[in-house]
Protein backbone atom coordinates (compact mmCIF):
# COMPACT_ATOMS: atom_id res chain seq x y z
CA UNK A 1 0.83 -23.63 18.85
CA UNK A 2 -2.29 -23.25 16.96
CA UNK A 3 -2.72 -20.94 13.88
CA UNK A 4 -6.36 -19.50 13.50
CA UNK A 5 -7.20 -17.14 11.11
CA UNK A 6 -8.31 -13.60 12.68
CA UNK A 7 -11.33 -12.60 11.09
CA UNK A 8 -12.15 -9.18 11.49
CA UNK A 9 -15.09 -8.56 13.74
CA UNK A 10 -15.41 -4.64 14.41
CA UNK A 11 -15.84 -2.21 11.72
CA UNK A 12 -12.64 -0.61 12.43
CA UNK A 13 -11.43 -4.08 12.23
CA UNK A 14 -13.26 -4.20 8.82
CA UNK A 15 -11.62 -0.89 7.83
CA UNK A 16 -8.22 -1.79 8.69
CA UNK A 17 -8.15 -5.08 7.37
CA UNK A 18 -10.01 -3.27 3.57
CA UNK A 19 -6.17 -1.44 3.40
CA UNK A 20 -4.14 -4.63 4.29
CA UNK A 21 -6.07 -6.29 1.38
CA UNK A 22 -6.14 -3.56 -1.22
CA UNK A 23 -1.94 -3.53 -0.07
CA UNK A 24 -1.70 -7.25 -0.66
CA UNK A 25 -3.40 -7.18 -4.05
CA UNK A 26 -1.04 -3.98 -5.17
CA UNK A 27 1.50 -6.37 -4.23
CA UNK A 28 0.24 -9.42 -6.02
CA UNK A 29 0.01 -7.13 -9.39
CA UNK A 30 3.70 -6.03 -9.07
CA UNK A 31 4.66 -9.31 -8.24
CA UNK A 32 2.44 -11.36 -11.13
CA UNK A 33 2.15 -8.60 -13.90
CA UNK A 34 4.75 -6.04 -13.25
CA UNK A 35 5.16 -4.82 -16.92
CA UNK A 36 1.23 -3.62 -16.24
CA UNK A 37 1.82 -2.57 -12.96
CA UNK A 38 5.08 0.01 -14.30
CA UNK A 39 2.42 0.90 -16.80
CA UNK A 40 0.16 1.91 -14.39
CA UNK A 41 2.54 3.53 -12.48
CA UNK A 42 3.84 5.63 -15.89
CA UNK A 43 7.09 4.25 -15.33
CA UNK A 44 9.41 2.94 -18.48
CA UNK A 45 12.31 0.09 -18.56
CA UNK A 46 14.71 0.53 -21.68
CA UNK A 47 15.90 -2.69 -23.33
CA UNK A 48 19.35 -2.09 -22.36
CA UNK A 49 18.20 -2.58 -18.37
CA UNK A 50 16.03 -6.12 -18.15
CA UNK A 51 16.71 -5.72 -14.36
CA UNK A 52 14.60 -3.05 -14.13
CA UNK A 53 11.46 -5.27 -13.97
CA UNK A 54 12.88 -6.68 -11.06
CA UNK A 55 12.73 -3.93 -9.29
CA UNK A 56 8.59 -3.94 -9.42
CA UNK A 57 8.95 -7.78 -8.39
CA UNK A 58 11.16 -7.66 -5.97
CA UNK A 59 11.52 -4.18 -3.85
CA UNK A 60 7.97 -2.60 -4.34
CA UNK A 61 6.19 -5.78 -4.45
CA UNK A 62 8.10 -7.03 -0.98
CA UNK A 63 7.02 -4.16 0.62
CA UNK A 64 3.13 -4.23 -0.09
CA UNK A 65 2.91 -8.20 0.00
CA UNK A 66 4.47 -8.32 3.58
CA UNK A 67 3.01 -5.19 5.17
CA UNK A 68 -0.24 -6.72 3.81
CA UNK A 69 0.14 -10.38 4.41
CA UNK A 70 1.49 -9.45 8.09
CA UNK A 71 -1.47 -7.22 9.49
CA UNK A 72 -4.07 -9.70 7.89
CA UNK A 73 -2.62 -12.93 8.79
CA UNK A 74 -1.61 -10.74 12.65
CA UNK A 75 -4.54 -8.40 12.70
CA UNK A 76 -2.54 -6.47 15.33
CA UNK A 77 -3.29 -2.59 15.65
CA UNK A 78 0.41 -1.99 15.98
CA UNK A 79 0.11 -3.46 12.86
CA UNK A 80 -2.29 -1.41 11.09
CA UNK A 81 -0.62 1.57 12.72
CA UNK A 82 2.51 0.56 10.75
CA UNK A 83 0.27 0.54 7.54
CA UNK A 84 -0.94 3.32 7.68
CA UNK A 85 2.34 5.53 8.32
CA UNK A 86 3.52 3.42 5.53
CA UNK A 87 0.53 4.81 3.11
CA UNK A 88 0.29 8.33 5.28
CA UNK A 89 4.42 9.16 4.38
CA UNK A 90 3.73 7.81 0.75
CA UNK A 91 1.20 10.45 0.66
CA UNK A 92 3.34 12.77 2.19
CA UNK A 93 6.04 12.38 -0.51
CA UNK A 94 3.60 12.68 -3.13
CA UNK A 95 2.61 16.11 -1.96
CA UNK A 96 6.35 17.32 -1.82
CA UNK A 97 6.75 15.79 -5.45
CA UNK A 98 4.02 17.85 -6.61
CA UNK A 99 4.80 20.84 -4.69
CA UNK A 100 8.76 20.55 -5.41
CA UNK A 101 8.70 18.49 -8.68
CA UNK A 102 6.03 20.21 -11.02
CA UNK A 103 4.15 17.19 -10.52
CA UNK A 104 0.55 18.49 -10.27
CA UNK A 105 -1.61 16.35 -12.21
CA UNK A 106 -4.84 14.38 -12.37
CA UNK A 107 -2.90 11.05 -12.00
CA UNK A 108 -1.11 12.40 -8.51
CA UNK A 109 -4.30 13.96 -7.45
CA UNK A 110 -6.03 10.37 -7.88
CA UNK A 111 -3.46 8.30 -6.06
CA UNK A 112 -2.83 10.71 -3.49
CA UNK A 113 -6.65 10.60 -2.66
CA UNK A 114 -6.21 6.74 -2.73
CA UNK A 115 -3.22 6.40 -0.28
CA UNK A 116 -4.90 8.87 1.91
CA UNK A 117 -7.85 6.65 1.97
CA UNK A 118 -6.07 3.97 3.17
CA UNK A 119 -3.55 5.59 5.78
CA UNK A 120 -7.64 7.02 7.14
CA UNK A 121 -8.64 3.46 7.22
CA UNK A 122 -5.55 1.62 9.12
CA UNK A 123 -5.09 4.83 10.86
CA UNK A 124 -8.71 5.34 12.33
CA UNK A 125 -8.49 1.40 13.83
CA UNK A 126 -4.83 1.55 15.20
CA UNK A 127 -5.58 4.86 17.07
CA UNK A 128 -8.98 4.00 18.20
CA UNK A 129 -11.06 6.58 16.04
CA UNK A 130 -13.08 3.56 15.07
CA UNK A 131 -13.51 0.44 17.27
């Protein structure tokens, strides 16, 4: 069996395959430099839990690294439909954090608007929006 690389040749290809890489370098950040990437994310470890850090290497950088490595390395719209419930229900639990969680600020307002983006751009391939 031969392995060829699947370069994108539509622009909904294009679109679809912008959100697998922008979720493969989220990954590469949490896996490479997660004390910046729990910085980013306003999150805190305490001295007394070291573990913690592997939490950002391990779980949340699994996640993003393989969803993203997997409809690049794939490029199947099953795929990118995958990715972009993944990114659509993150969205969606941001809204109930901010509804249910006094969580209305700039910072949720900007990422929410950036996982949105990218459900829209999986999303509009794997359903055929976009060709």
């Amino acid at each position: 069996m031969e392995f060829a690389f699947p370069w994108p040749v539509s622009q909904g290809e294009w679109l679809a395959w912008s959100a697998a890489a922008v979720t493969l370098v989220f990954g590469l950040l949490m896996l490479f430099a997660p004390g910046l990437t729990l910085k980013a994310l306003r999150l805190q470890t305490i001295p007394e839990h070291p573990e913690a850090v592997s939490e950002a290497r391990a779980t949340m950088s699994g996640f993003y690294l393989g969803s993203g490595l997997a409809c690049i390395l794939l490029a199947q719209p099953l795929l990118y439909l995958s990715l972009g419930l993944c990114w659509g229900l993150t969205a969606f639990g941001r809204i109930i954090s901010m509804l249910s969680d006094d969580g209305n600020t700039i910072y949720n307002w900007l990422w929410l608007v950036i996982e949105i983006a990218l459900a829209g751009l999986a999303l509009s391939f794997a359903v055929g929006f976009i060709a």
